[in-house]
PDB file of N, CA and C in Angstrom:
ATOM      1  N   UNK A   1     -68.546 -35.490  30.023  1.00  0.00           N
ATOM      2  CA  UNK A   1     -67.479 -36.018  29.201  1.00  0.00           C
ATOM      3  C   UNK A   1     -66.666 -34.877  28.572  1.00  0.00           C
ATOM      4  N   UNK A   2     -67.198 -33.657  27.756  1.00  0.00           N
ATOM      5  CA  UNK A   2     -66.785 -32.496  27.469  1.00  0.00           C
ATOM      6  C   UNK A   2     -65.980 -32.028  28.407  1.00  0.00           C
ATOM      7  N   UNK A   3     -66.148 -31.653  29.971  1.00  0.00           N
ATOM      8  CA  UNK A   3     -65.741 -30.930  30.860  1.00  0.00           C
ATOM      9  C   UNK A   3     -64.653 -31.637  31.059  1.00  0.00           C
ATOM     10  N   UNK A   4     -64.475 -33.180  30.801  1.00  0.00           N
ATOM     11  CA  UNK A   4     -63.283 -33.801  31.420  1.00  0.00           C
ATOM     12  C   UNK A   4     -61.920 -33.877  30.456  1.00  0.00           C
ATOM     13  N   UNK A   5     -62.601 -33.886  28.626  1.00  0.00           N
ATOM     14  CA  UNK A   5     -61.336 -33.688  27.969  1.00  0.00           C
ATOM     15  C   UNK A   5     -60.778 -32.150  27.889  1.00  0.00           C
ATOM     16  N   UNK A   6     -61.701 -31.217  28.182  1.00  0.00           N
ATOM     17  CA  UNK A   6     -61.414 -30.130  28.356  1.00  0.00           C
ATOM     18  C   UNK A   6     -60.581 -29.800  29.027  1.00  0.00           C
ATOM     19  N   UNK A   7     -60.882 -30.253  30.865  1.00  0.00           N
ATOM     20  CA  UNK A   7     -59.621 -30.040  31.534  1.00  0.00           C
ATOM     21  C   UNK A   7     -58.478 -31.110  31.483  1.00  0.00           C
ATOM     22  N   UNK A   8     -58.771 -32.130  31.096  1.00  0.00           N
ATOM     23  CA  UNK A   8     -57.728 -33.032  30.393  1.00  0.00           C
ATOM     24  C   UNK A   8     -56.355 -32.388  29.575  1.00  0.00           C
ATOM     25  N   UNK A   9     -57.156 -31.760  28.332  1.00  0.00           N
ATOM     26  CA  UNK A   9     -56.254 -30.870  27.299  1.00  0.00           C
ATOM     27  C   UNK A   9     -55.536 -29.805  28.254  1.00  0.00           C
ATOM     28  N   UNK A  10     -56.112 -29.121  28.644  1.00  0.00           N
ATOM     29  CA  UNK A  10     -55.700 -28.028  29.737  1.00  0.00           C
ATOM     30  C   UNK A  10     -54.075 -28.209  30.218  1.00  0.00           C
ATOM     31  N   UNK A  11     -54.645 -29.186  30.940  1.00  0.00           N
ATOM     32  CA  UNK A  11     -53.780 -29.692  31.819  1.00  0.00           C
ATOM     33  C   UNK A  11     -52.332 -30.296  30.870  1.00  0.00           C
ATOM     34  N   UNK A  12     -52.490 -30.916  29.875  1.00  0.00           N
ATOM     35  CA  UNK A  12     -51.258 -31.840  29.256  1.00  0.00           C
ATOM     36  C   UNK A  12     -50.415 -30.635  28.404  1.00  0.00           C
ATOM     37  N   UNK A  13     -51.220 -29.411  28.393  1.00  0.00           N
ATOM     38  CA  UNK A  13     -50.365 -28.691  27.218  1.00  0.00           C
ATOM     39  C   UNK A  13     -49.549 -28.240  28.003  1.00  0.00           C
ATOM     40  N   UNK A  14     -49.218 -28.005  29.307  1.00  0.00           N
ATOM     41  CA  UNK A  14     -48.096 -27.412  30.302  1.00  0.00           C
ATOM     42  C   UNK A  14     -46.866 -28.891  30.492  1.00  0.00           C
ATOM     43  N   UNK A  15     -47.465 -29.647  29.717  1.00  0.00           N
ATOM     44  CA  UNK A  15     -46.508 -30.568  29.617  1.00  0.00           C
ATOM     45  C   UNK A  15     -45.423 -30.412  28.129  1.00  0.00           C
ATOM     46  N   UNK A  16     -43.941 -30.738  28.454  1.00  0.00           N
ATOM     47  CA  UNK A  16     -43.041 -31.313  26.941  1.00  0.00           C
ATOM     48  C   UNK A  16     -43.293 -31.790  26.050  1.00  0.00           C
ATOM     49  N   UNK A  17     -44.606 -32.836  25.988  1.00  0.00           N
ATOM     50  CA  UNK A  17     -44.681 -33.196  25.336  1.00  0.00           C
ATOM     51  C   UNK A  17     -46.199 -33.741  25.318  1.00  0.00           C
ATOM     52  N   UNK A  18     -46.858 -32.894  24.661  1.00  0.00           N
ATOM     53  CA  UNK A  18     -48.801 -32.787  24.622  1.00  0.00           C
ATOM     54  C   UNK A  18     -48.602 -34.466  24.505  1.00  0.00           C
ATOM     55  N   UNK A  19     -48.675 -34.259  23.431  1.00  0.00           N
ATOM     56  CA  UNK A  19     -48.781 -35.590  22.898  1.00  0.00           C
ATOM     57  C   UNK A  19     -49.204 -36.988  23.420  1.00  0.00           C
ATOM     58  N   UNK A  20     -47.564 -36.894  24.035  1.00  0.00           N
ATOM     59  CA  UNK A  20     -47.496 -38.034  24.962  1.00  0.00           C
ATOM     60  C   UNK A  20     -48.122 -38.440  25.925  1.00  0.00           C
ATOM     61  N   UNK A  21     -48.143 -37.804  26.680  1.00  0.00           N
ATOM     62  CA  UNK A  21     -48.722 -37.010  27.777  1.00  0.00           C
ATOM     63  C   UNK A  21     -50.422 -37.619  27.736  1.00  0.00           C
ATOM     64  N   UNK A  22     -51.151 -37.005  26.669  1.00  0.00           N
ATOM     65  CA  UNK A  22     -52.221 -37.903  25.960  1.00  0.00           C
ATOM     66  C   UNK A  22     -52.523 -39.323  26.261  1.00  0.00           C
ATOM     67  N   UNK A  23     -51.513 -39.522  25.156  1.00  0.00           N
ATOM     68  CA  UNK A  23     -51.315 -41.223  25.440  1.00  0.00           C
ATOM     69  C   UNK A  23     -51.023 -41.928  26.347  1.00  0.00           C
ATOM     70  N   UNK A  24     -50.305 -41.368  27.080  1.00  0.00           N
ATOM     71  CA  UNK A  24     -50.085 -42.353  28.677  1.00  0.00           C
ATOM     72  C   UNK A  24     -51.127 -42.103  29.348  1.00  0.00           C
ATOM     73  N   UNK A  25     -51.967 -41.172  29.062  1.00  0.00           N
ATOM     74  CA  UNK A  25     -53.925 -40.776  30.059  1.00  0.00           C
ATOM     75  C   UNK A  25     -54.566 -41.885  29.441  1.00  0.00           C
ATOM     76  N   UNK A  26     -54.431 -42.027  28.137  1.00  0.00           N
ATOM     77  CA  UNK A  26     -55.601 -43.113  27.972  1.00  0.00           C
ATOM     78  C   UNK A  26     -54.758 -44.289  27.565  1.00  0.00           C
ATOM     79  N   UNK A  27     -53.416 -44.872  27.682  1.00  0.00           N
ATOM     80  CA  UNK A  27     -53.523 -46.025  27.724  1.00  0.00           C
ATOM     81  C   UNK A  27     -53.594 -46.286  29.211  1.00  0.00           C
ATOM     82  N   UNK A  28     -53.585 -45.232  30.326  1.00  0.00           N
ATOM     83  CA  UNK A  28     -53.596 -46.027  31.142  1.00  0.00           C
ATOM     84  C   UNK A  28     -54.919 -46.628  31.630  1.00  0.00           C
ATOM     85  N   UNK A  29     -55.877 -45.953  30.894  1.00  0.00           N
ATOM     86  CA  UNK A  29     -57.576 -46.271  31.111  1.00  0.00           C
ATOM     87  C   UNK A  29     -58.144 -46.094  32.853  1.00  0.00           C
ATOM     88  N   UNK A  30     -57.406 -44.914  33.060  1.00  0.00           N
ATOM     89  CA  UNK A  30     -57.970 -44.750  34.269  1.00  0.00           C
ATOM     90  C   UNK A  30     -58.046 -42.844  34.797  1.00  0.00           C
ATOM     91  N   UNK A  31     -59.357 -42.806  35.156  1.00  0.00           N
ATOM     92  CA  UNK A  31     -59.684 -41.324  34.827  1.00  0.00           C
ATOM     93  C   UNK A  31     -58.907 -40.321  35.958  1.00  0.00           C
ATOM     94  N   UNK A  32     -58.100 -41.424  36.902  1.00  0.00           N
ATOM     95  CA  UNK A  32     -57.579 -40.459  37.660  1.00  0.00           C
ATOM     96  C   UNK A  32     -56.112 -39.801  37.564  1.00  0.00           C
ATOM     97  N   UNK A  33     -55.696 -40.216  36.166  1.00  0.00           N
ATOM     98  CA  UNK A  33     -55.015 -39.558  35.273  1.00  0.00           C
ATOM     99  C   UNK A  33     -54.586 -38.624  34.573  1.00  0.00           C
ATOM    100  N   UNK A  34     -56.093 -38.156  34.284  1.00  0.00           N
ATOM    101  CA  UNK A  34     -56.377 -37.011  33.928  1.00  0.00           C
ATOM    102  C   UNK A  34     -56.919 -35.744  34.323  1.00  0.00           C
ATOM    103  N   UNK A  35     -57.126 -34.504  33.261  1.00  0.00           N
ATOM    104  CA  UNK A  35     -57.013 -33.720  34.222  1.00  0.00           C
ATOM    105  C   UNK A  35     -58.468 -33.393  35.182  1.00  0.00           C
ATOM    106  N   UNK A  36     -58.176 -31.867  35.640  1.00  0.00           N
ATOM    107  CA  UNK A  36     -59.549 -31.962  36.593  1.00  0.00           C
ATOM    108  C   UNK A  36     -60.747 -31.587  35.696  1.00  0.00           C
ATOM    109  N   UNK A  37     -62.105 -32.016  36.268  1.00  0.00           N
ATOM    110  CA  UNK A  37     -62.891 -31.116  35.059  1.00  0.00           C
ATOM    111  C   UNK A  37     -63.220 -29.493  35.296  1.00  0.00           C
ATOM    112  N   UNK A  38     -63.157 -29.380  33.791  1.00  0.00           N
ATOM    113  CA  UNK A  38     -63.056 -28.106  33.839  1.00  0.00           C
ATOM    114  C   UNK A  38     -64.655 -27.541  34.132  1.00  0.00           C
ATOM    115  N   UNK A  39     -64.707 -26.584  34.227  1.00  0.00           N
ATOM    116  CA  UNK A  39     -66.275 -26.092  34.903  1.00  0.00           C
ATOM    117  C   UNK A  39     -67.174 -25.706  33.780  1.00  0.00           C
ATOM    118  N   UNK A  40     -68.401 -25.619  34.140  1.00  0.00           N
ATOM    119  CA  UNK A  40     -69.371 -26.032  33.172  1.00  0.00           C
ATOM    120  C   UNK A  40     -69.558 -24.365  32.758  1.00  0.00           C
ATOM    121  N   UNK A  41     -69.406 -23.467  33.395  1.00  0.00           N
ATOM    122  CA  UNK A  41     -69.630 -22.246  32.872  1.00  0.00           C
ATOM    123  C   UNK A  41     -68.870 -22.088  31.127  1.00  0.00           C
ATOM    124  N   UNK A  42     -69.026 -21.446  30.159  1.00  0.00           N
ATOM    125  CA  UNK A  42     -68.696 -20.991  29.093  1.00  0.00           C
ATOM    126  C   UNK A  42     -68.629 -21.967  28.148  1.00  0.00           C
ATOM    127  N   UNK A  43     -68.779 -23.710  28.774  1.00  0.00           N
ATOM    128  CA  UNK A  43     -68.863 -24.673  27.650  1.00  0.00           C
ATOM    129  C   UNK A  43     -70.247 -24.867  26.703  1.00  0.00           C
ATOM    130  N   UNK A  44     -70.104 -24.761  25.668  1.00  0.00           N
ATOM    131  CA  UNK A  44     -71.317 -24.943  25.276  1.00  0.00           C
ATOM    132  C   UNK A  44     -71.484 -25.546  23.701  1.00  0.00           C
ATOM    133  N   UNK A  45     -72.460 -26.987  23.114  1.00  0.00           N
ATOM    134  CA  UNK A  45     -72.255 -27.199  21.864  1.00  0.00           C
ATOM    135  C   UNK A  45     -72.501 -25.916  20.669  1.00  0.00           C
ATOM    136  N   UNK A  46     -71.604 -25.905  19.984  1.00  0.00           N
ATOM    137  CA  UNK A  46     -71.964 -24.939  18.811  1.00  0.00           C
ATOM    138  C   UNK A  46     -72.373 -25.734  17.823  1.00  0.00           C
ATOM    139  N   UNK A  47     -71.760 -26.877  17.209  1.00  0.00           N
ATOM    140  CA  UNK A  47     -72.342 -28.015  16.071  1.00  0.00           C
ATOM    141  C   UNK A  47     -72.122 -29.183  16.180  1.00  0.00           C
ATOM    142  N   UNK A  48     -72.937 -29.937  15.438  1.00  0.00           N
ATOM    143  CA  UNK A  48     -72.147 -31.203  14.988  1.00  0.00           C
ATOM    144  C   UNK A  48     -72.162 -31.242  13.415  1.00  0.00           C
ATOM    145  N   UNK A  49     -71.420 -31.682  13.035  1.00  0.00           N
ATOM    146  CA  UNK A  49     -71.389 -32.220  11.766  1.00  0.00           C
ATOM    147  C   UNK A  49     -70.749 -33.748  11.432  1.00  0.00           C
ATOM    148  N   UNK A  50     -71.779 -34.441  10.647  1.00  0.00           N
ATOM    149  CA  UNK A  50     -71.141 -35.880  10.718  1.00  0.00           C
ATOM    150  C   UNK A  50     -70.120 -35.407   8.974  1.00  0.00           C
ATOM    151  N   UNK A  51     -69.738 -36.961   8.654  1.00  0.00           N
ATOM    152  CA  UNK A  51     -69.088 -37.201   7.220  1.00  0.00           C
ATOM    153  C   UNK A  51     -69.948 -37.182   6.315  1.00  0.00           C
ATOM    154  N   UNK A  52     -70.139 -36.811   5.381  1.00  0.00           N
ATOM    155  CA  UNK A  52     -70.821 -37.468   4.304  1.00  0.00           C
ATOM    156  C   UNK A  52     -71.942 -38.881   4.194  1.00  0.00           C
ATOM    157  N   UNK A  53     -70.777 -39.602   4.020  1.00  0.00           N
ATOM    158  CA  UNK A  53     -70.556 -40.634   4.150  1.00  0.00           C
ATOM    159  C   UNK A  53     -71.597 -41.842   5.030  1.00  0.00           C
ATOM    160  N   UNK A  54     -72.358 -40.765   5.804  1.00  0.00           N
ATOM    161  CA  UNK A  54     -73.463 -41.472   6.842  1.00  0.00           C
ATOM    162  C   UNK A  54     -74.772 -40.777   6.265  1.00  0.00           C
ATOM    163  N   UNK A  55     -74.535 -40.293   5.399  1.00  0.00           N
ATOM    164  CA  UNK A  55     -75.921 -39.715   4.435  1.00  0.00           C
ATOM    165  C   UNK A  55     -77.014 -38.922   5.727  1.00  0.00           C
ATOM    166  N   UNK A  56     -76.792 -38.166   6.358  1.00  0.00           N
ATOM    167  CA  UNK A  56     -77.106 -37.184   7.579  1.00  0.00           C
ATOM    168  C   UNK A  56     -77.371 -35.977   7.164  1.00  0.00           C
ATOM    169  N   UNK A  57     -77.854 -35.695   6.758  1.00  0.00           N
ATOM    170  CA  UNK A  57     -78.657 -34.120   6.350  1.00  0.00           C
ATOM    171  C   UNK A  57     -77.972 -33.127   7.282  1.00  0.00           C
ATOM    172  N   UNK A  58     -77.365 -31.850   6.807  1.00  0.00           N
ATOM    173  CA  UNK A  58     -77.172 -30.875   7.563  1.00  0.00           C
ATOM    174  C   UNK A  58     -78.814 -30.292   7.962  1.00  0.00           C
ATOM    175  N   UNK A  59     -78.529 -29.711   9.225  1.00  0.00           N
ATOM    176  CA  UNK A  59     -80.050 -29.133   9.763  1.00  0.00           C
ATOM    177  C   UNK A  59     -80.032 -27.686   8.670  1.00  0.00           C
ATOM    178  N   UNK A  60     -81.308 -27.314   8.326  1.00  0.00           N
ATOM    179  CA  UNK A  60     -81.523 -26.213   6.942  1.00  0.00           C
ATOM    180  C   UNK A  60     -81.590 -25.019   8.248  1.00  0.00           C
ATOM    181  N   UNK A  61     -81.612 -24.947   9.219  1.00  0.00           N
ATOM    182  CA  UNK A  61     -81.889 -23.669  10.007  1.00  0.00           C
ATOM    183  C   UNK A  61     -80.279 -23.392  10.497  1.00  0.00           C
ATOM    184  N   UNK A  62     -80.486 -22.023  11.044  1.00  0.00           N
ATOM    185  CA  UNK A  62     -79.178 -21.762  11.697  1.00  0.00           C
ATOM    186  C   UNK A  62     -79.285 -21.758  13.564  1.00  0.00           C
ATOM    187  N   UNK A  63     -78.598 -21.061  14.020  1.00  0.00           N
ATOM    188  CA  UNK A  63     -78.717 -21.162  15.657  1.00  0.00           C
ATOM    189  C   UNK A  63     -80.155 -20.943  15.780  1.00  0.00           C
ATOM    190  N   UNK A  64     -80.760 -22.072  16.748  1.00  0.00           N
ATOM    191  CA  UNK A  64     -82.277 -21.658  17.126  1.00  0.00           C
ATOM    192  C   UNK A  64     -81.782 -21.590  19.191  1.00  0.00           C
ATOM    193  N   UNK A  65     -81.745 -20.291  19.006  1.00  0.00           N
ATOM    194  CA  UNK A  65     -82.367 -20.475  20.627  1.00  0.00           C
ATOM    195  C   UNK A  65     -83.550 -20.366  21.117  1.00  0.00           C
ATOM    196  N   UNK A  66     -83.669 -20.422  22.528  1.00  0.00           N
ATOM    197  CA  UNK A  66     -85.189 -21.289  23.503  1.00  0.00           C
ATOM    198  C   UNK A  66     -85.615 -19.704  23.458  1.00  0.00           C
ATOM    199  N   UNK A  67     -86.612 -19.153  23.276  1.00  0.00           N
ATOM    200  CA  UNK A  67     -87.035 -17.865  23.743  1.00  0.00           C
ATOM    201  C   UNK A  67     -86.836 -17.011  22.701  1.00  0.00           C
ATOM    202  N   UNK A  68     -86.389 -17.236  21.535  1.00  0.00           N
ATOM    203  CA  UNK A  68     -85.528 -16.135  20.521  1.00  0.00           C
ATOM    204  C   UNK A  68     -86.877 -16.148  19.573  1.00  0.00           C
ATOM    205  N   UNK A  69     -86.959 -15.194  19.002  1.00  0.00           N
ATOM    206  CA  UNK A  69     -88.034 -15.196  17.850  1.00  0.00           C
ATOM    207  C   UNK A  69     -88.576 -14.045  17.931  1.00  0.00           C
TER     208      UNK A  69
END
């Protein structure tokens, strides 16, 4: 899903008008609209953070990687 708004965005900013451009991808509700996906090399989650508002605890640690310690 990442890889596809990724190359999605990519793709619409060489357009006049980002924006729009946007909006006619997803009202048309069809993925062959949009752009190509972009490749999985260099994507990667850094966070999430919710609102408040969902009472969700920030995690108390910082980056844990697999092997690090």
């Amino acid at each position: 899903m990442v890889r596809n708004i990724v190359g999605t965005l990519l793709a619409v900013q060489q357009e006049p008008d980002p924006a729009a451009a946007v909006a006619r991808i997803l009202a048309s509700g069809k993925r062959r609209f949009a752009g190509a996906t972009a490749p999985a090399c260099g994507l990667y989650l850094w966070s999430v953070e919710y609102p408040p508002l969902y009472g969700i605890p920030a995690p108390s640690q910082g980056l844990i990687l697999p092997g690090a310690g």
